[in-house]
PDB file of N, CA and C in Angstrom:
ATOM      1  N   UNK A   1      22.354  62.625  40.315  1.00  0.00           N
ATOM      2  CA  UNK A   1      23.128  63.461  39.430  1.00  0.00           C
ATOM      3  C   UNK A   1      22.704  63.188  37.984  1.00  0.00           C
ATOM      4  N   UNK A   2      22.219  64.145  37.144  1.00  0.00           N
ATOM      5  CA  UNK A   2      22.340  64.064  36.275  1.00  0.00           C
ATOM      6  C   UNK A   2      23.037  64.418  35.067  1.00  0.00           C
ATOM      7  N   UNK A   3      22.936  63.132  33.913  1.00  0.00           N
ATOM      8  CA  UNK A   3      24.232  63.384  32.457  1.00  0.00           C
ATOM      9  C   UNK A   3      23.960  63.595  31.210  1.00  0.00           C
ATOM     10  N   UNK A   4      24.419  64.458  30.789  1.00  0.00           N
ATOM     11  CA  UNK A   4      23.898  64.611  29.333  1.00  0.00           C
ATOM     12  C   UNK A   4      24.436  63.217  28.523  1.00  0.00           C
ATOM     13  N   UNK A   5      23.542  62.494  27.932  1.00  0.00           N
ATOM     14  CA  UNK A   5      23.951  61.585  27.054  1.00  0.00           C
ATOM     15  C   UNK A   5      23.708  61.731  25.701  1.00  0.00           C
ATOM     16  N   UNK A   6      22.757  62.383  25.151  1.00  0.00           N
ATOM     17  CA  UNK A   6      22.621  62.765  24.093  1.00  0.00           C
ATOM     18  C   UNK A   6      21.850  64.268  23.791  1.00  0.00           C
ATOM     19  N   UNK A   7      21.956  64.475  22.367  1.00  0.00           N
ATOM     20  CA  UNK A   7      21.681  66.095  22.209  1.00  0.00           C
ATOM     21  C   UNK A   7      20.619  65.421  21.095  1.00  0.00           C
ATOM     22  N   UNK A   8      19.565  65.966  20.474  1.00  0.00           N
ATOM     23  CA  UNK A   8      18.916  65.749  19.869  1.00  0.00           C
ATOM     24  C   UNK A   8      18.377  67.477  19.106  1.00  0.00           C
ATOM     25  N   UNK A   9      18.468  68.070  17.408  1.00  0.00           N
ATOM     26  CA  UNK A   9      18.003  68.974  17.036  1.00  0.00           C
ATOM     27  C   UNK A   9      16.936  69.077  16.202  1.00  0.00           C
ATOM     28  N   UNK A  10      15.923  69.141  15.769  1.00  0.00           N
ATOM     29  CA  UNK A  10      14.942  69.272  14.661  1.00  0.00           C
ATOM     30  C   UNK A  10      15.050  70.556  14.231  1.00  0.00           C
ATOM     31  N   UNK A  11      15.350  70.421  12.810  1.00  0.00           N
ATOM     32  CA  UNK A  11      15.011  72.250  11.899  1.00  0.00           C
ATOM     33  C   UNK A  11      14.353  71.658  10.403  1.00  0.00           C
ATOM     34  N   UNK A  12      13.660  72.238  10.488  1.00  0.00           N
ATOM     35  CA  UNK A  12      12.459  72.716   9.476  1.00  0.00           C
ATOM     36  C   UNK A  12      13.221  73.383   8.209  1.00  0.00           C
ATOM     37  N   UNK A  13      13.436  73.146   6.944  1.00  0.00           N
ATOM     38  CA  UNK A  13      13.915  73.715   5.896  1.00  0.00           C
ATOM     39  C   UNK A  13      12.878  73.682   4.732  1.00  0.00           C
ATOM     40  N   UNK A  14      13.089  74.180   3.741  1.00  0.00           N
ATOM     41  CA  UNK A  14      12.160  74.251   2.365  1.00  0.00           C
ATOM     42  C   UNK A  14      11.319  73.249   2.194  1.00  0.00           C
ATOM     43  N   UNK A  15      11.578  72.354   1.996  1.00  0.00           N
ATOM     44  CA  UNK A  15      11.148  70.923   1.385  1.00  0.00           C
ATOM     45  C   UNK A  15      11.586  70.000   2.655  1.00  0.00           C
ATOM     46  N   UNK A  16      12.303  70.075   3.327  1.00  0.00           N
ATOM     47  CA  UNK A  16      13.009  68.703   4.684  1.00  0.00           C
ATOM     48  C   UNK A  16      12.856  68.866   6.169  1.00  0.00           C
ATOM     49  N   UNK A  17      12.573  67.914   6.514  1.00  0.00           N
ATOM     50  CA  UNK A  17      12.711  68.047   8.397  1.00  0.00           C
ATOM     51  C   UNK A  17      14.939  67.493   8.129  1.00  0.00           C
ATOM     52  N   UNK A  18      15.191  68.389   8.870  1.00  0.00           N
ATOM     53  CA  UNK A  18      16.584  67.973   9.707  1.00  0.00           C
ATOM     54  C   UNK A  18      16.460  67.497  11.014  1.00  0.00           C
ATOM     55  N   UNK A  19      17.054  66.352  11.638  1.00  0.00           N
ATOM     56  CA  UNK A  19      17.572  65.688  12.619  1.00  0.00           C
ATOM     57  C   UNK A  19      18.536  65.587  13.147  1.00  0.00           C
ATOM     58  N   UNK A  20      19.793  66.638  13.725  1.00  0.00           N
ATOM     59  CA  UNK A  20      21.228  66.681  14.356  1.00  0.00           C
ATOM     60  C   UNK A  20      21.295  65.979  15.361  1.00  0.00           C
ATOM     61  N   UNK A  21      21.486  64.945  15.665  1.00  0.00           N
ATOM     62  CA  UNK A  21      21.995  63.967  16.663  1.00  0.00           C
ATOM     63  C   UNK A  21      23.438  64.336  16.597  1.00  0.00           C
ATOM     64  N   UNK A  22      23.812  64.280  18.548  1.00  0.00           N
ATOM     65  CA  UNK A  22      24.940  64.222  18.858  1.00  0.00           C
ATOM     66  C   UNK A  22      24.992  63.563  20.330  1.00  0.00           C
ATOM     67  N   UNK A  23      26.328  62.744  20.170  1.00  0.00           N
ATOM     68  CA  UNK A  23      26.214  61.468  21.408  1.00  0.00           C
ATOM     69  C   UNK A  23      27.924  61.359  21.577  1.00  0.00           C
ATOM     70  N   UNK A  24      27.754  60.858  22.593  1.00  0.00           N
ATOM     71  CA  UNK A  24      29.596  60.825  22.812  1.00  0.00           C
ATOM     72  C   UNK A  24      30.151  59.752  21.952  1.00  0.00           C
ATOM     73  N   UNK A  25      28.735  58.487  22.287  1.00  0.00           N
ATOM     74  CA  UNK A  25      28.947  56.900  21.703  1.00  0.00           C
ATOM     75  C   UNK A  25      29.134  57.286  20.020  1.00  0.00           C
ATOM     76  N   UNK A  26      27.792  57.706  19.749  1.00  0.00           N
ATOM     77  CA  UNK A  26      28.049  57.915  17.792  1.00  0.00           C
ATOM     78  C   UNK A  26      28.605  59.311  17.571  1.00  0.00           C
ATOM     79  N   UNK A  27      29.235  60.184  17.996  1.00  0.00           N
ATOM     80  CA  UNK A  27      29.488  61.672  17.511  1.00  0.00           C
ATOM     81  C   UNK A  27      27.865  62.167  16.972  1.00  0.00           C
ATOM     82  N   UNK A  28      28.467  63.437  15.796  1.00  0.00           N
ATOM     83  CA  UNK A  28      27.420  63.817  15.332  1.00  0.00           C
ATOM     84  C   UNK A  28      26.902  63.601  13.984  1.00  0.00           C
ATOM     85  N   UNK A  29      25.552  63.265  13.747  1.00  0.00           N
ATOM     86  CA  UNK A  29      25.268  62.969  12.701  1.00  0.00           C
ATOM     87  C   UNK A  29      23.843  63.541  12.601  1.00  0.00           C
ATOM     88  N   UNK A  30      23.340  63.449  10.613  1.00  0.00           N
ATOM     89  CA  UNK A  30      22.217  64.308  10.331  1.00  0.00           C
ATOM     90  C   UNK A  30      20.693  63.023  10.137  1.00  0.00           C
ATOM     91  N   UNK A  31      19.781  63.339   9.961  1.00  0.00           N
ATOM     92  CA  UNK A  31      18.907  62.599   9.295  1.00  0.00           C
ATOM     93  C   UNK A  31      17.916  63.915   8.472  1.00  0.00           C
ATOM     94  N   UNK A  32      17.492  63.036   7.449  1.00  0.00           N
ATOM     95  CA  UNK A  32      17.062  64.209   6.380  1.00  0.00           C
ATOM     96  C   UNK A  32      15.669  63.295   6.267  1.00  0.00           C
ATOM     97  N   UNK A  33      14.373  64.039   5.907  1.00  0.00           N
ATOM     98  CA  UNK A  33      13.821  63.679   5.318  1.00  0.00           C
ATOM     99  C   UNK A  33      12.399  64.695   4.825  1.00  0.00           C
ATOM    100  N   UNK A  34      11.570  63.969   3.759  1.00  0.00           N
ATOM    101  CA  UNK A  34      10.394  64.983   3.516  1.00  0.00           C
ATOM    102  C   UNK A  34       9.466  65.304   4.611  1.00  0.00           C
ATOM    103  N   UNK A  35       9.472  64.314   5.504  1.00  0.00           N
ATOM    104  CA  UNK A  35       8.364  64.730   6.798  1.00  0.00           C
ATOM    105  C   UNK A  35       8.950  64.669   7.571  1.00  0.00           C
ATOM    106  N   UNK A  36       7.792  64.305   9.164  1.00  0.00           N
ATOM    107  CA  UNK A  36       8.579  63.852  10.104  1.00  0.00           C
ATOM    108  C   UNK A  36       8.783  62.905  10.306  1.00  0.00           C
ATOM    109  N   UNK A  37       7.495  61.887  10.359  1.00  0.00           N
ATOM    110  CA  UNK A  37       7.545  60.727  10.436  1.00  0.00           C
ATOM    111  C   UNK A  37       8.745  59.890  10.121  1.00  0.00           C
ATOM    112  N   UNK A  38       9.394  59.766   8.893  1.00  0.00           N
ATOM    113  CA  UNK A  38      10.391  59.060   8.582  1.00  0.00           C
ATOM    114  C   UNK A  38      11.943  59.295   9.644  1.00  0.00           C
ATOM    115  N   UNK A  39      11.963  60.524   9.746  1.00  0.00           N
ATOM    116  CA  UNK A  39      13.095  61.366  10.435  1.00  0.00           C
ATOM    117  C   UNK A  39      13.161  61.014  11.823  1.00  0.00           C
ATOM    118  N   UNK A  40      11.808  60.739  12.741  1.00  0.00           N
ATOM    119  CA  UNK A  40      11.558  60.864  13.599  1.00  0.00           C
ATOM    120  C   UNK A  40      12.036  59.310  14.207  1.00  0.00           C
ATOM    121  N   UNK A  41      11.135  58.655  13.185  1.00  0.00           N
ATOM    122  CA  UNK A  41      11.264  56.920  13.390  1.00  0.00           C
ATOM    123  C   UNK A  41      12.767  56.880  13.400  1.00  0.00           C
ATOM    124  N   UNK A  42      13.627  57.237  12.515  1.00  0.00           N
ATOM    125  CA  UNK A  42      14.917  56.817  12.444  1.00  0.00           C
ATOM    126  C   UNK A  42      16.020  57.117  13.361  1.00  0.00           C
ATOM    127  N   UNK A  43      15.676  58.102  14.012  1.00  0.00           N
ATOM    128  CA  UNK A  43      16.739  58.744  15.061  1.00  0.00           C
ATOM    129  C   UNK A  43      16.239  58.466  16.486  1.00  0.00           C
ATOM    130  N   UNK A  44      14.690  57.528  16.412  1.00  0.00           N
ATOM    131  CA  UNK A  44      14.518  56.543  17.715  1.00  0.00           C
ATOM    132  C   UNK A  44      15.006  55.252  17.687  1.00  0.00           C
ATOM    133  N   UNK A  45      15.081  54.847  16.132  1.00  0.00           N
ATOM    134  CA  UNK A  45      15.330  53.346  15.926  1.00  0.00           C
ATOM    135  C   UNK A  45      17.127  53.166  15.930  1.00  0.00           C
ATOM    136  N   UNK A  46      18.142  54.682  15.572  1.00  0.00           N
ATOM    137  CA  UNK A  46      19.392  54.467  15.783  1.00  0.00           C
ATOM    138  C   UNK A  46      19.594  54.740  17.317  1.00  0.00           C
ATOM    139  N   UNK A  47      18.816  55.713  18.323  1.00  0.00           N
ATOM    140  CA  UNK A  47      19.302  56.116  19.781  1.00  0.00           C
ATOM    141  C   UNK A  47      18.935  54.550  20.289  1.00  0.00           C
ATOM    142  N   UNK A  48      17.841  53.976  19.872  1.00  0.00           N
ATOM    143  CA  UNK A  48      17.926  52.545  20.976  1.00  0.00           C
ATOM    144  C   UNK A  48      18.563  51.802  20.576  1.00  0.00           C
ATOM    145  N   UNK A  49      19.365  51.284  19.268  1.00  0.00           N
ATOM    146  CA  UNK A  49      20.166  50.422  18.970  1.00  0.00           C
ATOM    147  C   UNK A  49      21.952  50.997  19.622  1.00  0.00           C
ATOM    148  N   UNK A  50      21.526  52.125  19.878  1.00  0.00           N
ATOM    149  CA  UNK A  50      23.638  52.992  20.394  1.00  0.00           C
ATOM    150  C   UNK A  50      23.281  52.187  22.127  1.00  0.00           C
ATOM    151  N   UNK A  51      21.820  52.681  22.653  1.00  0.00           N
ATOM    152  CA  UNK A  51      21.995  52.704  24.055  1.00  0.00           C
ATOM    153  C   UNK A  51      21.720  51.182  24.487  1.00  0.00           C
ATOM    154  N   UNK A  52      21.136  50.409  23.369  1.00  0.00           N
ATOM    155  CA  UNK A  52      20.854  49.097  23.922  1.00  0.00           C
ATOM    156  C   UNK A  52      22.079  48.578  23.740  1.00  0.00           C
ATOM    157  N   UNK A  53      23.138  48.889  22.790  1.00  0.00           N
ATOM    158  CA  UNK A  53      24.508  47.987  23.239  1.00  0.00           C
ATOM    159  C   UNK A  53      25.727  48.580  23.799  1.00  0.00           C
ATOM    160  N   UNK A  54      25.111  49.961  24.436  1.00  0.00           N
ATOM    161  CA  UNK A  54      26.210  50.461  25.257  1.00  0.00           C
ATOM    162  C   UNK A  54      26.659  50.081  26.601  1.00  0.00           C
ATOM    163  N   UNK A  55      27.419  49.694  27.140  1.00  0.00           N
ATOM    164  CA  UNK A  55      27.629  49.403  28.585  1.00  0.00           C
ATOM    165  C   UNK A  55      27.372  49.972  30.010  1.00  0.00           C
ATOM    166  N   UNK A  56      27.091  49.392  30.706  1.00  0.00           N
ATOM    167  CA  UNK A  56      26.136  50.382  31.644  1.00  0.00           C
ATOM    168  C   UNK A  56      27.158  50.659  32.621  1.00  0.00           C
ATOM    169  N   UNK A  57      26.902  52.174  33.295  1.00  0.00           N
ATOM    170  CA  UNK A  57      27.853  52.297  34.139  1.00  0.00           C
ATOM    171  C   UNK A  57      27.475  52.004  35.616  1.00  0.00           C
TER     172      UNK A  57
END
């Protein structure tokens, strides 16, 4: 069976990459930045720090 555990969005604006993360553990939140790189790194480096201390079912 499978569960949605997280939602993950990328949008492209003028000048910024957007990042919409949404999780049951953290709700929803944005990451902003001029590329991707930065945006990208950060919303892998917060999903493994939510799922590495979440409790396993």
């Amino acid at each position: 069976m499978e569960e949605l555990i997280c939602s993950v969005e990328f949008l492209r604006g003028n000048s910024e990459l957007v990042a919409r993360v949404s999780s049951e553990a953290g709700g929803v939140r944005e990451y902003r930045g001029p590329s991707a790189d930065p945006v990208i790194d950060q919303v892998i480096n917060d999903l493994q720090e939510e799922f590495e201390s979440a409790p396993a079912n």
